[in-house]
PDB file of N, CA and C in Angstrom:
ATOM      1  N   UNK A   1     105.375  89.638  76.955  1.00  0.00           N
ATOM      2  CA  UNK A   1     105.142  90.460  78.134  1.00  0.00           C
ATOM      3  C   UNK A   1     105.859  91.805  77.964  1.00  0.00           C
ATOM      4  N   UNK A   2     104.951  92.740  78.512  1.00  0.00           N
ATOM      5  CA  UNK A   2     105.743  94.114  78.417  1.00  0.00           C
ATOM      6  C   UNK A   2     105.633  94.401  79.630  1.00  0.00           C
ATOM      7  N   UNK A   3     107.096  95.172  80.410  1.00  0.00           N
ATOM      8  CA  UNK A   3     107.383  95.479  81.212  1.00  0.00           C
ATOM      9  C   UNK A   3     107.230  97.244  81.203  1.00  0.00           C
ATOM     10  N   UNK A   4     106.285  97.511  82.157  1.00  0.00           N
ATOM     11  CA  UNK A   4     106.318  99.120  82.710  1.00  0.00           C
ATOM     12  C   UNK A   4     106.424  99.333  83.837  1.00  0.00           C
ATOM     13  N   UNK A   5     106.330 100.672  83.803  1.00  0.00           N
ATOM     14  CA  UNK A   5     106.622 101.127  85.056  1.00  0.00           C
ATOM     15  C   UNK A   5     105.343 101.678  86.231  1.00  0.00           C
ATOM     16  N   UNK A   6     105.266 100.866  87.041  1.00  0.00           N
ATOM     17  CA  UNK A   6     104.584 100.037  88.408  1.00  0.00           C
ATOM     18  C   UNK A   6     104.391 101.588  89.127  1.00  0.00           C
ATOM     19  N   UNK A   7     105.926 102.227  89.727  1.00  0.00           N
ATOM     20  CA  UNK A   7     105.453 102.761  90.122  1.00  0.00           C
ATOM     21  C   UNK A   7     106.804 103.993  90.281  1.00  0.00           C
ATOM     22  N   UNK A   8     106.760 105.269  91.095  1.00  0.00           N
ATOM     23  CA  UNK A   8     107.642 106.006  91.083  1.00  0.00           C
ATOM     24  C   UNK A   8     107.937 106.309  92.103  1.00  0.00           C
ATOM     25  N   UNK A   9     108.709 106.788  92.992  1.00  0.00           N
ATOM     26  CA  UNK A   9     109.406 108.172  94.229  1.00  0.00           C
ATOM     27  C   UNK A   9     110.282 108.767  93.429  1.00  0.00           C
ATOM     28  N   UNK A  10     110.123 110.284  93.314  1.00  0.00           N
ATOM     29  CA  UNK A  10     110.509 110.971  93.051  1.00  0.00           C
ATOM     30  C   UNK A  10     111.463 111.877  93.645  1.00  0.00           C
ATOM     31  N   UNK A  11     112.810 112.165  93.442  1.00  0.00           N
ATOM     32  CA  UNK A  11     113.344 112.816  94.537  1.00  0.00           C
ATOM     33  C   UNK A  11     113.294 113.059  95.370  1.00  0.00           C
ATOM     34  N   UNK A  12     113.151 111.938  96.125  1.00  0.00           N
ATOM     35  CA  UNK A  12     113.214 111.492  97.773  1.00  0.00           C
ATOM     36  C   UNK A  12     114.690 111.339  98.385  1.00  0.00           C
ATOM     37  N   UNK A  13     115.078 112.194  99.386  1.00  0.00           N
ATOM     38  CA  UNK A  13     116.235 112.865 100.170  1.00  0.00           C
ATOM     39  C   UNK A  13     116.300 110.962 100.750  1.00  0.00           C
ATOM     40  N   UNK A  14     117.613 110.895 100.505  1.00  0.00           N
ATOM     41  CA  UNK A  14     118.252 109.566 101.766  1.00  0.00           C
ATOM     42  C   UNK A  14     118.846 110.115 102.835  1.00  0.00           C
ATOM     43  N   UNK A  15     117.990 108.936 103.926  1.00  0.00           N
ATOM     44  CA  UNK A  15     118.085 109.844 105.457  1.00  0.00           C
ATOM     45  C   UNK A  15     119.342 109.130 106.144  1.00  0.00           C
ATOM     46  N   UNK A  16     119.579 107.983 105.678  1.00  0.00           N
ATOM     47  CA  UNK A  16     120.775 107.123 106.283  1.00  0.00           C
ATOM     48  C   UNK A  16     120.806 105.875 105.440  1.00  0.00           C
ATOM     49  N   UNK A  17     122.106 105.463 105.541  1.00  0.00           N
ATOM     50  CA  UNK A  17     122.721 104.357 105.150  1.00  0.00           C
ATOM     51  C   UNK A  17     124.106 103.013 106.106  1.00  0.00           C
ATOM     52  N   UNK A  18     123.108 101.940 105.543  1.00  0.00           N
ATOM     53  CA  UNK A  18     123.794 101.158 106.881  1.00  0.00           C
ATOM     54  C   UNK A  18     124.828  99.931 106.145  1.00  0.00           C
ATOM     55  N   UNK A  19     126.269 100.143 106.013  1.00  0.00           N
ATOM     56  CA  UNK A  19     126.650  98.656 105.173  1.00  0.00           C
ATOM     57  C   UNK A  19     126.942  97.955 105.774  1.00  0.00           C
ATOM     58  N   UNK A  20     126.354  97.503 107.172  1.00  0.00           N
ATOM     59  CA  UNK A  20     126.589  96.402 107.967  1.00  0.00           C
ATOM     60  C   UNK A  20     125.263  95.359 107.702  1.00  0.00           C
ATOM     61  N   UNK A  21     124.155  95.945 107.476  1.00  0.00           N
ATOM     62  CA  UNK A  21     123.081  95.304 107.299  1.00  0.00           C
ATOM     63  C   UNK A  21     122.779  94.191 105.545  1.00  0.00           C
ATOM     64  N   UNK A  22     122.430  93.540 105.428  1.00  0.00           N
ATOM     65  CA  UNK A  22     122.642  92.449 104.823  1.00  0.00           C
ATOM     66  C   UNK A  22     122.081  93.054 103.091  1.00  0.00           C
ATOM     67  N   UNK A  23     121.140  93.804 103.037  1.00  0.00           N
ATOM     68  CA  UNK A  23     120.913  94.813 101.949  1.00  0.00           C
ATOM     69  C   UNK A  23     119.361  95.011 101.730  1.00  0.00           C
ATOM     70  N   UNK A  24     119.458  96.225 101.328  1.00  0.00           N
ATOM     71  CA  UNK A  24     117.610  96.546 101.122  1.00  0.00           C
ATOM     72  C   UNK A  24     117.894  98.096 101.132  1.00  0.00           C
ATOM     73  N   UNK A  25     116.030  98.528 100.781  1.00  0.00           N
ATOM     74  CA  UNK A  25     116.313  99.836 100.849  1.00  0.00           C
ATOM     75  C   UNK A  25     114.994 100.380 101.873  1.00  0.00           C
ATOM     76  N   UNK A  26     115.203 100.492 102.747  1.00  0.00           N
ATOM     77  CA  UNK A  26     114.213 100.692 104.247  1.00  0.00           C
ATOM     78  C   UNK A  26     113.643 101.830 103.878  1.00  0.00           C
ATOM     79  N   UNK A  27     111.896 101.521 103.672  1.00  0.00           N
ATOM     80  CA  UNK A  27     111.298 102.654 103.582  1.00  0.00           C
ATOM     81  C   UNK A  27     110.166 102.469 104.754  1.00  0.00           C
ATOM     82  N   UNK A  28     109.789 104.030 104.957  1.00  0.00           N
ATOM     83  CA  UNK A  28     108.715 103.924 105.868  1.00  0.00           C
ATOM     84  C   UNK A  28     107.239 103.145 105.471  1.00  0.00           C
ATOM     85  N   UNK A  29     106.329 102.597 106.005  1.00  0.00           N
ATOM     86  CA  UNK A  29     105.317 101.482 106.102  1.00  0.00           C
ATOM     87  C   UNK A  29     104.294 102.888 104.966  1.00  0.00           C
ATOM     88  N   UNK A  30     104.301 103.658 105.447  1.00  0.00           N
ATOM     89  CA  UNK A  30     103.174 104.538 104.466  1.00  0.00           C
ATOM     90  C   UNK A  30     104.084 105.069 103.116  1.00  0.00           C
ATOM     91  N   UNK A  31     104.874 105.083 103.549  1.00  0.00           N
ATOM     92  CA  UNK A  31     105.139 105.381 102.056  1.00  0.00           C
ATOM     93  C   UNK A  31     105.762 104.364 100.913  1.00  0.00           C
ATOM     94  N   UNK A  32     105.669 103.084 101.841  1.00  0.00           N
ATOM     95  CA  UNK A  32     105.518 101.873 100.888  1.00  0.00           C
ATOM     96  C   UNK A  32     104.258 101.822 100.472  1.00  0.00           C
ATOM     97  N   UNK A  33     103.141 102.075 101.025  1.00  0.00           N
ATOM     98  CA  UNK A  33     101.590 102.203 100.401  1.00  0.00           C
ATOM     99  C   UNK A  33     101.439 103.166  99.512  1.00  0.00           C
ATOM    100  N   UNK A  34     101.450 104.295  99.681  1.00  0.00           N
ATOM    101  CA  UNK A  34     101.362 105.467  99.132  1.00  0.00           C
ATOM    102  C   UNK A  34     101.884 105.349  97.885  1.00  0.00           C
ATOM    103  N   UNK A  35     103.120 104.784  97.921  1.00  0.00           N
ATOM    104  CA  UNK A  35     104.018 104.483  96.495  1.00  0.00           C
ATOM    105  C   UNK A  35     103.307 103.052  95.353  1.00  0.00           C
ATOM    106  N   UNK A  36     102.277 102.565  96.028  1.00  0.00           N
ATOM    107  CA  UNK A  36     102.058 101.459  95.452  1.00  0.00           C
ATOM    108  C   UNK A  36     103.200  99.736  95.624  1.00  0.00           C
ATOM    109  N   UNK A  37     104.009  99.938  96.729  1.00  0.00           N
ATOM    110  CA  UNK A  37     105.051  99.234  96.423  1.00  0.00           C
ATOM    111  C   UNK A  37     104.287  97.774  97.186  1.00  0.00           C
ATOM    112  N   UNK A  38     105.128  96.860  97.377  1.00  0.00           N
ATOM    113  CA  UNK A  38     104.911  95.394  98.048  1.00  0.00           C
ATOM    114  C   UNK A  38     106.389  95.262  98.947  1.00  0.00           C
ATOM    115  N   UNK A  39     106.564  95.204 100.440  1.00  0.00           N
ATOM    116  CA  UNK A  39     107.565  94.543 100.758  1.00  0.00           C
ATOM    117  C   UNK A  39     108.142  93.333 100.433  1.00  0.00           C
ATOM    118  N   UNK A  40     109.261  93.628 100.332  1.00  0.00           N
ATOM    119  CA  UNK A  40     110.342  92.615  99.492  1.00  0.00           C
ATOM    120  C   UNK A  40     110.535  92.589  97.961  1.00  0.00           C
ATOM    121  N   UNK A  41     109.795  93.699  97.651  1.00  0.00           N
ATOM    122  CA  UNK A  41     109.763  94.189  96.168  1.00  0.00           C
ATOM    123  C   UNK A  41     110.980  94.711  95.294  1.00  0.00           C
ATOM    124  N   UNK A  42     111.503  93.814  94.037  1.00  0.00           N
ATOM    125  CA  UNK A  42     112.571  94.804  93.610  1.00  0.00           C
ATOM    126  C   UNK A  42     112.160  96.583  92.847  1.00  0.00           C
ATOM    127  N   UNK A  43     113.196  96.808  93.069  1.00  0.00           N
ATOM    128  CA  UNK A  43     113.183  98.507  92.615  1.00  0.00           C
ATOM    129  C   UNK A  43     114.433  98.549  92.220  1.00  0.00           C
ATOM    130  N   UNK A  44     114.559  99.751  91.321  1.00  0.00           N
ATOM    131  CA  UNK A  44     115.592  99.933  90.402  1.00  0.00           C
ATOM    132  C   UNK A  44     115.746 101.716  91.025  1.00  0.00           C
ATOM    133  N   UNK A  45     117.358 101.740  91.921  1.00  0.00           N
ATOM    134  CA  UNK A  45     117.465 103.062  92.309  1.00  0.00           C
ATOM    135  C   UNK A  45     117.507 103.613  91.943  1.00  0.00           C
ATOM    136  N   UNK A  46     118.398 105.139  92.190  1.00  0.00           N
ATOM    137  CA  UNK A  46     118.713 105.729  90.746  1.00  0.00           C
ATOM    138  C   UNK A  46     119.204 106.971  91.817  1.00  0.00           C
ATOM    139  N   UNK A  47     120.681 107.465  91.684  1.00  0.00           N
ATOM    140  CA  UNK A  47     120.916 108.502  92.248  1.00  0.00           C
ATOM    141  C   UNK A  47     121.186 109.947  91.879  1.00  0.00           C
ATOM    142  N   UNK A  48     120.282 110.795  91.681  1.00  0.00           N
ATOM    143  CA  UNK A  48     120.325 112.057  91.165  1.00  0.00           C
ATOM    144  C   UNK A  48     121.984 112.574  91.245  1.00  0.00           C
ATOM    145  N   UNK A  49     122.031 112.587  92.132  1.00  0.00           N
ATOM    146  CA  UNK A  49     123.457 113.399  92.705  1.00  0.00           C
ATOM    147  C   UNK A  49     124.734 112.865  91.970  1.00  0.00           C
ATOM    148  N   UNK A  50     124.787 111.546  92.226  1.00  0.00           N
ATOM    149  CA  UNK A  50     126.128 110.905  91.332  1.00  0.00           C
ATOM    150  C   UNK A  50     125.791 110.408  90.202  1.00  0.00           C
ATOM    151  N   UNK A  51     124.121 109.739  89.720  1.00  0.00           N
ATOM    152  CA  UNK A  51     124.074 109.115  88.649  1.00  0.00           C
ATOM    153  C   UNK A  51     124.696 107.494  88.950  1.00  0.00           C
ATOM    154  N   UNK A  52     124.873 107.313  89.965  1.00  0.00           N
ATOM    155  CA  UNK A  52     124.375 105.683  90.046  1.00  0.00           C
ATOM    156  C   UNK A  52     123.353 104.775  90.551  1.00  0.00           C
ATOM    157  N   UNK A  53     122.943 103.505  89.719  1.00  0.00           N
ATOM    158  CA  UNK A  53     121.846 103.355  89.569  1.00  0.00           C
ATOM    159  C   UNK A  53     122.304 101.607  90.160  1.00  0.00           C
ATOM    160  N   UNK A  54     121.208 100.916  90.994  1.00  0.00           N
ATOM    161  CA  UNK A  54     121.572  99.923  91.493  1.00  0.00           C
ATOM    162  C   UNK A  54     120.053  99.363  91.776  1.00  0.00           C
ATOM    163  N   UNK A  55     119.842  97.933  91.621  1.00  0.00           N
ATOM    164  CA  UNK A  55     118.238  97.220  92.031  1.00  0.00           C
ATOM    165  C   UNK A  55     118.834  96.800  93.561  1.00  0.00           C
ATOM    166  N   UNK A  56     117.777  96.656  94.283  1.00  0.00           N
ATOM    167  CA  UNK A  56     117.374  96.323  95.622  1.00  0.00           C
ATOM    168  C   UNK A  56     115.998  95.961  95.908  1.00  0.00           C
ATOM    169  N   UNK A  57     115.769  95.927  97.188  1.00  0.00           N
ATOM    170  CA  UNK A  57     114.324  95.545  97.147  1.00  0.00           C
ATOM    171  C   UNK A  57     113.736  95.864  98.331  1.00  0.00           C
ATOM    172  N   UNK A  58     112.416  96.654  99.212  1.00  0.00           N
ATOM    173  CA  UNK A  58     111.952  96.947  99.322  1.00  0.00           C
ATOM    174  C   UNK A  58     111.898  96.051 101.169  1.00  0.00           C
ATOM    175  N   UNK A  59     112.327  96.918 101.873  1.00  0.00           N
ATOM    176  CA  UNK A  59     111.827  96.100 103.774  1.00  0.00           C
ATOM    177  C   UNK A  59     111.019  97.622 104.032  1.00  0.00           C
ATOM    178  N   UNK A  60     110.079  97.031 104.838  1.00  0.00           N
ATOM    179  CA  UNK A  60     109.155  98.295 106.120  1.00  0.00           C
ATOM    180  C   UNK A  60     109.660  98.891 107.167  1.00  0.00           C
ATOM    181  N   UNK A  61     109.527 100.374 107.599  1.00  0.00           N
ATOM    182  CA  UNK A  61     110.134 100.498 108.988  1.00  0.00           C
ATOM    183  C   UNK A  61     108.710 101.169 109.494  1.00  0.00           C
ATOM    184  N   UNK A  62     108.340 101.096 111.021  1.00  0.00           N
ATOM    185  CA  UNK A  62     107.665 101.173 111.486  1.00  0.00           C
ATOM    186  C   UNK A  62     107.747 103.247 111.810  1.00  0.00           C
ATOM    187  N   UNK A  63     108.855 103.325 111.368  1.00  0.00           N
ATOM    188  CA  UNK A  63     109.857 104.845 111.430  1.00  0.00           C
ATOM    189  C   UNK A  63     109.054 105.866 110.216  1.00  0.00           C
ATOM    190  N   UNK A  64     108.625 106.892 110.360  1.00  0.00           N
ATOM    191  CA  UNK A  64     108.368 107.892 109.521  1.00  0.00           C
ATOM    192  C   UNK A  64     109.573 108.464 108.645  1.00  0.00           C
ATOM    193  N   UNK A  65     109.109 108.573 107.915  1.00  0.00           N
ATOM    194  CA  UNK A  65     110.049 109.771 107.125  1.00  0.00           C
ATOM    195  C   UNK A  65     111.740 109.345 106.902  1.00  0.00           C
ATOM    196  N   UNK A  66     112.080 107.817 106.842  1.00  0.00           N
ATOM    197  CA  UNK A  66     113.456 106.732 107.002  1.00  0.00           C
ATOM    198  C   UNK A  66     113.636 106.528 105.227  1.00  0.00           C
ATOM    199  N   UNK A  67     114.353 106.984 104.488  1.00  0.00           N
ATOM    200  CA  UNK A  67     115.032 106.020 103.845  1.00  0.00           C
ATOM    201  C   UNK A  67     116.390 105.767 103.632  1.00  0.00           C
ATOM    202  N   UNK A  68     116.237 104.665 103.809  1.00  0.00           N
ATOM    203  CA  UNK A  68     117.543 104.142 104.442  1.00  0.00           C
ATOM    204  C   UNK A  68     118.724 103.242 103.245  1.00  0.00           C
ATOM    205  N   UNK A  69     119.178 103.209 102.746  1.00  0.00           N
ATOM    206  CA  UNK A  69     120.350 102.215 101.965  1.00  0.00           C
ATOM    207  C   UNK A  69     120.921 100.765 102.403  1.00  0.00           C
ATOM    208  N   UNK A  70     121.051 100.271 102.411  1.00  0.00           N
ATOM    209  CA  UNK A  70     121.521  99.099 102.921  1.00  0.00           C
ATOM    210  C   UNK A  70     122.421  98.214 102.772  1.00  0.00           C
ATOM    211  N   UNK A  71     123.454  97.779 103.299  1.00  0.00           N
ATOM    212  CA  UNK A  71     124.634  96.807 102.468  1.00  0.00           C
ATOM    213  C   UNK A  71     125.421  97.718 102.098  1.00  0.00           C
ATOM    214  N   UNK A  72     126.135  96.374 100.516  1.00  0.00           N
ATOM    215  CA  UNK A  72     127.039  97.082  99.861  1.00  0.00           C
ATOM    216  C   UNK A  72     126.750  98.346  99.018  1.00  0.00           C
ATOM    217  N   UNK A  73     124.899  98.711  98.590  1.00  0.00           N
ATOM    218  CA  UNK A  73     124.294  99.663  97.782  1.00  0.00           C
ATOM    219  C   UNK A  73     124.615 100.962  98.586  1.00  0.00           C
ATOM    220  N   UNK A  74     124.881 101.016  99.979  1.00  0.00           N
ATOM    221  CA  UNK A  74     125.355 101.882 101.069  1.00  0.00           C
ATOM    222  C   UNK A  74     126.474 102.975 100.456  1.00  0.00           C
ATOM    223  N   UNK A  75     127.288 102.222  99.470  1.00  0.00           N
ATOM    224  CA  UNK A  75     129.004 103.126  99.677  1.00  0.00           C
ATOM    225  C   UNK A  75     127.953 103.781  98.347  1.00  0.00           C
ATOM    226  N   UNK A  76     127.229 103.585  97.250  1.00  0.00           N
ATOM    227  CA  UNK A  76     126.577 103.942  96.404  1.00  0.00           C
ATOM    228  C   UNK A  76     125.712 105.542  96.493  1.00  0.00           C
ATOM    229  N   UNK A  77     125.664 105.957  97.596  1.00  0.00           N
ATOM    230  CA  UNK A  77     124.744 106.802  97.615  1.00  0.00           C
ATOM    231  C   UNK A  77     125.781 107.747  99.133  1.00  0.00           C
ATOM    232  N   UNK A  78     125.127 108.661  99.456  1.00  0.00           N
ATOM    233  CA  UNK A  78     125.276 109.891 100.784  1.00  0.00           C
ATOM    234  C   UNK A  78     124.151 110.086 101.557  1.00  0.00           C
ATOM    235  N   UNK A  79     124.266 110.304 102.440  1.00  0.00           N
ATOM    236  CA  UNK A  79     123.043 110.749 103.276  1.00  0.00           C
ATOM    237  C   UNK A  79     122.670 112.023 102.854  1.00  0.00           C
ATOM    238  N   UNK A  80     122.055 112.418 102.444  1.00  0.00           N
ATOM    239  CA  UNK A  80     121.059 113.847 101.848  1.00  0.00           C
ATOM    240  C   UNK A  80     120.930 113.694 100.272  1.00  0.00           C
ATOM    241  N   UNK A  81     121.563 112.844  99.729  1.00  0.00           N
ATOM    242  CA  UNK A  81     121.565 112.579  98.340  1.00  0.00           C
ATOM    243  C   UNK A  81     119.887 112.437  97.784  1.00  0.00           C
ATOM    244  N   UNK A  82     119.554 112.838  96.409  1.00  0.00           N
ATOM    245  CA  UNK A  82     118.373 112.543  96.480  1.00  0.00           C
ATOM    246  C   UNK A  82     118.185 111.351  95.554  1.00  0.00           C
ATOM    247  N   UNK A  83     117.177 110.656  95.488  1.00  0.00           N
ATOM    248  CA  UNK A  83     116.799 109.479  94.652  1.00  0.00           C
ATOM    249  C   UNK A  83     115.642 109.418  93.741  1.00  0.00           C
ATOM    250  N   UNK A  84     115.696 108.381  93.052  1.00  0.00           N
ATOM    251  CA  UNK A  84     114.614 108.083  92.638  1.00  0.00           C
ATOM    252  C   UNK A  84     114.366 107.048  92.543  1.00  0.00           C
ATOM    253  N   UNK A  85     113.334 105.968  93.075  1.00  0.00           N
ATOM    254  CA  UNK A  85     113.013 104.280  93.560  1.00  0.00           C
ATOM    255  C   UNK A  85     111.843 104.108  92.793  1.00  0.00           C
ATOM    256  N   UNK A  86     112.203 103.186  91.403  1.00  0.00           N
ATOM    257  CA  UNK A  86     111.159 102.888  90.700  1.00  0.00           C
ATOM    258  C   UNK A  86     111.174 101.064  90.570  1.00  0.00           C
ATOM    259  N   UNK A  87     109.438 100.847  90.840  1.00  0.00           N
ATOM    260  CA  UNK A  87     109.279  99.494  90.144  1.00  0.00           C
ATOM    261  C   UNK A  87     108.490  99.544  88.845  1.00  0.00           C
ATOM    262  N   UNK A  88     108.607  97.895  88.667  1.00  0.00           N
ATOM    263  CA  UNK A  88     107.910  97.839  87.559  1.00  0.00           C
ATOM    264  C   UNK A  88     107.151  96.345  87.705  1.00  0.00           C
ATOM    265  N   UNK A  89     105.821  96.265  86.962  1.00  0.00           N
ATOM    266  CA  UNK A  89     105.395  95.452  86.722  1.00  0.00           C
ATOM    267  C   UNK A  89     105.139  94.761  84.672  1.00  0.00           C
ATOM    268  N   UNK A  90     104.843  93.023  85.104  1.00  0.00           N
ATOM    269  CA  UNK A  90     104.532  92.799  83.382  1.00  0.00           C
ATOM    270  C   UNK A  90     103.382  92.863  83.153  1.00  0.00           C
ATOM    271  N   UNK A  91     102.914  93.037  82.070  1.00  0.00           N
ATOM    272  CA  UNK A  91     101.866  93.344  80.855  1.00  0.00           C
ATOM    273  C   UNK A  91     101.677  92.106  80.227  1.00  0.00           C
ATOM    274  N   UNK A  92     100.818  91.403  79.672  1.00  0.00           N
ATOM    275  CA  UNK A  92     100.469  90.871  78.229  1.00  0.00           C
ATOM    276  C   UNK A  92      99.753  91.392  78.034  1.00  0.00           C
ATOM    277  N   UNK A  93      99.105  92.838  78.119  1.00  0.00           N
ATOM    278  CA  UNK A  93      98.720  93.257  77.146  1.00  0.00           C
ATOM    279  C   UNK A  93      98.467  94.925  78.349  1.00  0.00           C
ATOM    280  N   UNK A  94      98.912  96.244  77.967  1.00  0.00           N
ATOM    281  CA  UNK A  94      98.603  97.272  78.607  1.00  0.00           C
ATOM    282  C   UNK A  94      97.432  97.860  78.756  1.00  0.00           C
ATOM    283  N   UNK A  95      96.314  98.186  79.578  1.00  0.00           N
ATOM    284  CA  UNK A  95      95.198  98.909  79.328  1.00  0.00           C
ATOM    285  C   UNK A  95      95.448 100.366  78.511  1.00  0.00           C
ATOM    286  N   UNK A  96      94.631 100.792  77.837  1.00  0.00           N
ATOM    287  CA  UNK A  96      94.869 102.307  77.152  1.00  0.00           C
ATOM    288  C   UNK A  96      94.844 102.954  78.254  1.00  0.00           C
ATOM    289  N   UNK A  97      94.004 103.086  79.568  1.00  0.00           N
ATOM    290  CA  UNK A  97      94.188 104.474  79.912  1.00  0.00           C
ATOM    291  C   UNK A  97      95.355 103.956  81.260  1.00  0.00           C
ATOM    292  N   UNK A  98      96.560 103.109  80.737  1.00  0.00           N
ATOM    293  CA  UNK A  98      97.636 102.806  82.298  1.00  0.00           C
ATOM    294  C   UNK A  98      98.276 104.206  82.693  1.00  0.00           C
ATOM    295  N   UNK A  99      98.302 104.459  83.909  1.00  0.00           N
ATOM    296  CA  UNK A  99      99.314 105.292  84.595  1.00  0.00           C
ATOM    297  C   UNK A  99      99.938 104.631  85.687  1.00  0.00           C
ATOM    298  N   UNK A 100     100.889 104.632  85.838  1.00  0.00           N
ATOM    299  CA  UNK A 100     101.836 104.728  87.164  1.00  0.00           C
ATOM    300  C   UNK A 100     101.805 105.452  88.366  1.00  0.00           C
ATOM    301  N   UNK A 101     101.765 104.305  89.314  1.00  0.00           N
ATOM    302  CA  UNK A 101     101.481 105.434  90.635  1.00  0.00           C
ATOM    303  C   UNK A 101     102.552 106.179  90.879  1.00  0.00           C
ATOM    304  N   UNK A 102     102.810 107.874  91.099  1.00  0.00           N
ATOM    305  CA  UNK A 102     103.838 108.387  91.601  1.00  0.00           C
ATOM    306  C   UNK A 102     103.604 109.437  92.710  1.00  0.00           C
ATOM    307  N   UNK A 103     105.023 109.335  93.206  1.00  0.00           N
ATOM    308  CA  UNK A 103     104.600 110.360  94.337  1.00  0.00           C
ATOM    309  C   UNK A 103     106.229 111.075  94.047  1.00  0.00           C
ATOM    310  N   UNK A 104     105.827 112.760  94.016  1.00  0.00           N
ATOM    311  CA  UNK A 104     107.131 113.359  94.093  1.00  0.00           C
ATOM    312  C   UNK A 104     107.251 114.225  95.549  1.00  0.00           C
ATOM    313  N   UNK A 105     108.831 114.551  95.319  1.00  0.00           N
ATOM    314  CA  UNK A 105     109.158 114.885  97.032  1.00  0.00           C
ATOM    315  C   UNK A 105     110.000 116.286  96.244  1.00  0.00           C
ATOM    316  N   UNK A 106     109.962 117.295  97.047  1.00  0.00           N
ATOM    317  CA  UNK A 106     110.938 118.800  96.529  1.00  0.00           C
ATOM    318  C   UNK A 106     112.160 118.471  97.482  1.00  0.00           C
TER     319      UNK A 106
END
């Protein structure tokens, strides 16, 4: 099996972070679609700003424009920090013409 990459967000601004909540990374309901993602999905973070990188996994908010941190991944990141939230899926065997769904943010 070969493992690629599923899908991308691209420097997407974090709008808040909660370490009381049990852990996840709260994105809005469309831009879990948009991104190609699945709730309850792992993703592999990735923080532009500091360069730390942490897996989590994927809850809905009914909230526009929310992403949120969660737990202990919370002290990991800042509010305005930007990110990048990638999954991945397996392969036994890749199509030639695969791309990855991405969506970038300025």
């Amino acid at each position: 099996m070969i493992e690629m990459l599923q899908s991308k967000i691209h420097r997407i601004t974090v709008t808040d972070a909660n370490i009381d909540y049990e852990g996840s990374i709260t994105l809005s309901s469309g831009l879990i679609k948009q991104a190609n993602l699945i709730k309850y999905q792992k993703v592999l973070v990735v923080d532009i700003n500091n360069g730390n990188r942490f897996e989590t996994y994927v809850i809905d908010s009914s909230q526009n424009d929310i992403v949120c941190i969660n737990g202990a991944a919370a002290r990991l990141v800042n509010i305005g920090d930007k990110i990048i939230i990638m999954s991945f899926s397996l392969f036994s065997e890749v199509p030639p013409d695969y791309k990855p769904t991405t969506v970038f943010f300025n």
